[in-house]
Protein backbone atom coordinates (compact mmCIF):
# COMPACT_ATOMS: atom_id res chain seq x y z
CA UNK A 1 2.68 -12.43 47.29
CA UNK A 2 5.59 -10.42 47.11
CA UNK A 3 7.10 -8.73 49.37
CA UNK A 4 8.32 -5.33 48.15
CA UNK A 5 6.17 -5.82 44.44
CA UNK A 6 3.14 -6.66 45.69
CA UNK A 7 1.76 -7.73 42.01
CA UNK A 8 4.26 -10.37 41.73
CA UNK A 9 3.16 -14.01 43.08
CA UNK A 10 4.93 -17.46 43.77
CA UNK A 11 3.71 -20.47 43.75
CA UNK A 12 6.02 -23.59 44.87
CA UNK A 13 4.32 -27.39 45.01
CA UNK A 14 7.11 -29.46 45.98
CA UNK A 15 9.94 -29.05 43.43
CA UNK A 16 8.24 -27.05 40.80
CA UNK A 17 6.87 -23.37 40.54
CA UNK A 18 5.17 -21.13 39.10
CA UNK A 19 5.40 -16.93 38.96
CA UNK A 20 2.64 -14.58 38.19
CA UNK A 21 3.27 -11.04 37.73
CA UNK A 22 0.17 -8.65 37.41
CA UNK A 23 0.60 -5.56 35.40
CA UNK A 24 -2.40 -3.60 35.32
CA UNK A 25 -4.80 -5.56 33.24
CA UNK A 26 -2.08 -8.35 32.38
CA UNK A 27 -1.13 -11.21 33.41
CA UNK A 28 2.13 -12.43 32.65
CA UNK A 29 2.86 -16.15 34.19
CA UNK A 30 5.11 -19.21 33.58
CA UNK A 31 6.20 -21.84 35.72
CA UNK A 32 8.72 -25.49 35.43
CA UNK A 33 5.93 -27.93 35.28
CA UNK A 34 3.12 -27.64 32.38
CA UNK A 35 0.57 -29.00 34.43
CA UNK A 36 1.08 -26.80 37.26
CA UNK A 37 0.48 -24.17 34.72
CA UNK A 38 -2.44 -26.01 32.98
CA UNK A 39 -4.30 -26.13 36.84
CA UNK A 40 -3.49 -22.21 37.07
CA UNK A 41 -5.20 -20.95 33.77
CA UNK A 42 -8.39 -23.70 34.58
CA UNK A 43 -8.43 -21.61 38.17
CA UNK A 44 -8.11 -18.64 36.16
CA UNK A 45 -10.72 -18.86 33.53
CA UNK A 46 -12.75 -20.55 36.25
CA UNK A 47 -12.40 -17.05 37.95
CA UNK A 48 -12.42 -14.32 35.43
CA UNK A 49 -12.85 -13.97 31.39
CA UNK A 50 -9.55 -13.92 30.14
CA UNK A 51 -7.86 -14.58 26.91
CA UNK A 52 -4.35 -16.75 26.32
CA UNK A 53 -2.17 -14.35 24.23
CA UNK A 54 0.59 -17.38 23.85
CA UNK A 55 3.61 -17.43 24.45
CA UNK A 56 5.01 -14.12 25.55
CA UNK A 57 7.69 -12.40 22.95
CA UNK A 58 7.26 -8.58 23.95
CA UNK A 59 6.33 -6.83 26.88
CA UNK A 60 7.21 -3.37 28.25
CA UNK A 61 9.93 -2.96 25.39
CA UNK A 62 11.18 -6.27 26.59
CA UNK A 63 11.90 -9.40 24.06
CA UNK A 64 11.88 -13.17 25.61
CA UNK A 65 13.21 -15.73 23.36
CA UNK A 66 12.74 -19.14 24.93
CA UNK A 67 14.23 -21.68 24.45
CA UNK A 68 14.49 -25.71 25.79
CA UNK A 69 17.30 -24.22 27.76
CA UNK A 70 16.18 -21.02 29.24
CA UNK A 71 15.13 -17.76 28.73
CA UNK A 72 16.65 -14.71 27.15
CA UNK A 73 15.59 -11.10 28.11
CA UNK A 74 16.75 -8.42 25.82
CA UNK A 75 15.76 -5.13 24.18
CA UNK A 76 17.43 -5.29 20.95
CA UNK A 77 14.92 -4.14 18.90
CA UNK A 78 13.99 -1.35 21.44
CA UNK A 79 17.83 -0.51 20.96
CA UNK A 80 17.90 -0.28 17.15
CA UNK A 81 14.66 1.64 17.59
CA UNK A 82 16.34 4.74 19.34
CA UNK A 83 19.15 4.14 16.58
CA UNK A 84 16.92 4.94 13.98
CA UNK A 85 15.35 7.51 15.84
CA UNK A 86 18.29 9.29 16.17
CA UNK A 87 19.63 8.73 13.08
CA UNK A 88 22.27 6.92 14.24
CA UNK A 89 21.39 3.32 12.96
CA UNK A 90 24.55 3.58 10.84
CA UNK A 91 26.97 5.25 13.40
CA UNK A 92 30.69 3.97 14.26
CA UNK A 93 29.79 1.31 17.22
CA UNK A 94 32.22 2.01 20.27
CA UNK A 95 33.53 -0.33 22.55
CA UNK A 96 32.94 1.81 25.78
CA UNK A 97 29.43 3.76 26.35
CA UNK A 98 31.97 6.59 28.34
CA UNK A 99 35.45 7.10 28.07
CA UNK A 100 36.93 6.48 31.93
CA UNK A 101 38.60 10.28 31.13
CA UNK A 102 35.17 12.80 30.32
CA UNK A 103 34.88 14.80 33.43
CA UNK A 104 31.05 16.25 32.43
CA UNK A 105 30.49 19.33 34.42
CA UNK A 106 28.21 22.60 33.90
CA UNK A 107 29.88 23.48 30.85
CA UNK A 108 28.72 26.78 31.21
CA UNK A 109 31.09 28.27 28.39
CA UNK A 110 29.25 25.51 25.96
CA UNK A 111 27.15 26.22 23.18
CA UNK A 112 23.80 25.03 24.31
CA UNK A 113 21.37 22.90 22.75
CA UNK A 114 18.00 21.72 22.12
CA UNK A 115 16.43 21.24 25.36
CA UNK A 116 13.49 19.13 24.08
CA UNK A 117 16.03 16.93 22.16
CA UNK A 118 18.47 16.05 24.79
CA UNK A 119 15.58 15.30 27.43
CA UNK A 120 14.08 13.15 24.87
CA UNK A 121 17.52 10.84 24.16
CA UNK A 122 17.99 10.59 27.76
CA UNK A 123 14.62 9.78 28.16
CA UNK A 124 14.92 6.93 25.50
CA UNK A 125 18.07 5.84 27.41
CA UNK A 126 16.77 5.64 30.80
CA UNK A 127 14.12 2.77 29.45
CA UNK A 128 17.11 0.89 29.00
CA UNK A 129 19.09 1.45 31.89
CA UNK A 130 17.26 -1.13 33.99
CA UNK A 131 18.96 -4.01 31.93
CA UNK A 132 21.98 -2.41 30.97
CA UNK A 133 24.29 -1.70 33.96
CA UNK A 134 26.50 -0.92 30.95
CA UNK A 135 25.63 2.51 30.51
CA UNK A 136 23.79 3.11 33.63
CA UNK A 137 26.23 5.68 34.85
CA UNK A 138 26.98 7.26 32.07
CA UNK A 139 23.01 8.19 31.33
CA UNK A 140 22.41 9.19 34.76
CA UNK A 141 25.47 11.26 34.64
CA UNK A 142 24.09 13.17 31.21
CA UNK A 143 20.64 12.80 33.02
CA UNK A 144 21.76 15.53 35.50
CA UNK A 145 22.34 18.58 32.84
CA UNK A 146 19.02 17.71 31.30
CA UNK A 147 17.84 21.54 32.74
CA UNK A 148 21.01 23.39 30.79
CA UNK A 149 22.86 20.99 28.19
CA UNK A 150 25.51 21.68 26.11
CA UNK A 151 27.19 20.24 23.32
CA UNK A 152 29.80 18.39 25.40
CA UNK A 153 26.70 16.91 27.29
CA UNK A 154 25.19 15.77 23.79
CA UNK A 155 28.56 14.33 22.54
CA UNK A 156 28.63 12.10 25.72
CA UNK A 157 24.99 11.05 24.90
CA UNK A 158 25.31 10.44 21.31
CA UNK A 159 28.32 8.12 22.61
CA UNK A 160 26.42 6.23 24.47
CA UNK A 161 24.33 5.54 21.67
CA UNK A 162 26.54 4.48 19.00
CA UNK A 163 27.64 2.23 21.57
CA UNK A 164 24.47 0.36 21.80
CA UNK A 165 25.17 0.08 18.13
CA UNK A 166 28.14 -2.37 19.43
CA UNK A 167 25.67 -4.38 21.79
CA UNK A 168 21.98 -4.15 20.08
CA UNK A 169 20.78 -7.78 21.92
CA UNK A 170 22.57 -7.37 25.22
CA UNK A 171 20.54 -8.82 28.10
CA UNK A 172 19.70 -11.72 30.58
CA UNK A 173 19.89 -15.21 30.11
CA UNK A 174 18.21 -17.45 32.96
CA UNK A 175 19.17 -21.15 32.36
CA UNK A 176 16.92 -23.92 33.20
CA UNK A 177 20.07 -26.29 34.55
């Protein structure tokens, strides 16, 4: 059992592994030996009535492509998702989520805006902020005028997003070598 996240488990038999994460009424597991993961599901079913879903592709807005040499985590289309939703699926990309000059501050001579609006692109943000260190300053930056935004807090947003326009698939590869 894990330490800190008590829901994730390890497993080690000699060289190979396996790793079980529990997520309220899902298990997610893999491991490096296919009969290491064959004796876990026998234990399992053994233990409880459970269904095999197959291989895992989604989960939490999370896409896993795997392949003979690893695995690749990504949220692309959770990324061209808020795109859309913003209407911003055909936007300029940008090459930078925040330009190293924008001071935001309280603005307080700015124009406000919608309340409900901003909240909900930050809130679409911050689901992606967890694998992208990339703009994980920049949203919790615009996160902080979330109780009186402005238009110069929405143009740093909107930035942010047609960057993600520039980087739709941009995640973690974990190679088996």
């Amino acid at each position: 059992m894990g330490s800190v996240d008590k829901t994730l488990f390890l497993l080690r038999q000699g060289i190979d592994s396996i790793i079980v994460q529990i997520y309220v009424d899902n298990i997610i597991f893999g491991g490096s030996s296919h009969s290491l993961v064959a004796k876990f599901v026998d234990t399992m079913r053994r233990e409880f009535k459970m269904s095999m879903m197959g291989e895992l592709n989604f989960f939490l807005r999370l896409q896993i492509k795997q392949t003979q040499d690893g695995t690749f985590v990504h949220q692309g289309k959770y990324t061209k998702d808020v795109l859309k939703k913003f209407d911003m699926g055909e936007a300029k990309p940008l090459l930078m989520p925040m330009s190293t000059m924008t001071a935001l501050d309280v603005d307080e001579d700015g124009e406000l805006v919608d309340q409900k609006e901003y909240r909900s692109m930050i809130g679409s943000l911050l689901y992606l902020t967890a694998m992208r260190l990339d703009i994980h300053f920049a949203v919790c930056l615009c996160a902080r005028f979330q109780a009186s935004s402005h238009t110069s807090h929405k143009q740093v947003v909107k930035r942010i997003i047609k960057y993600l326009r520039f980087t739709p698939e941009f995640g973690l590869w974990y190679s088996l070598w």
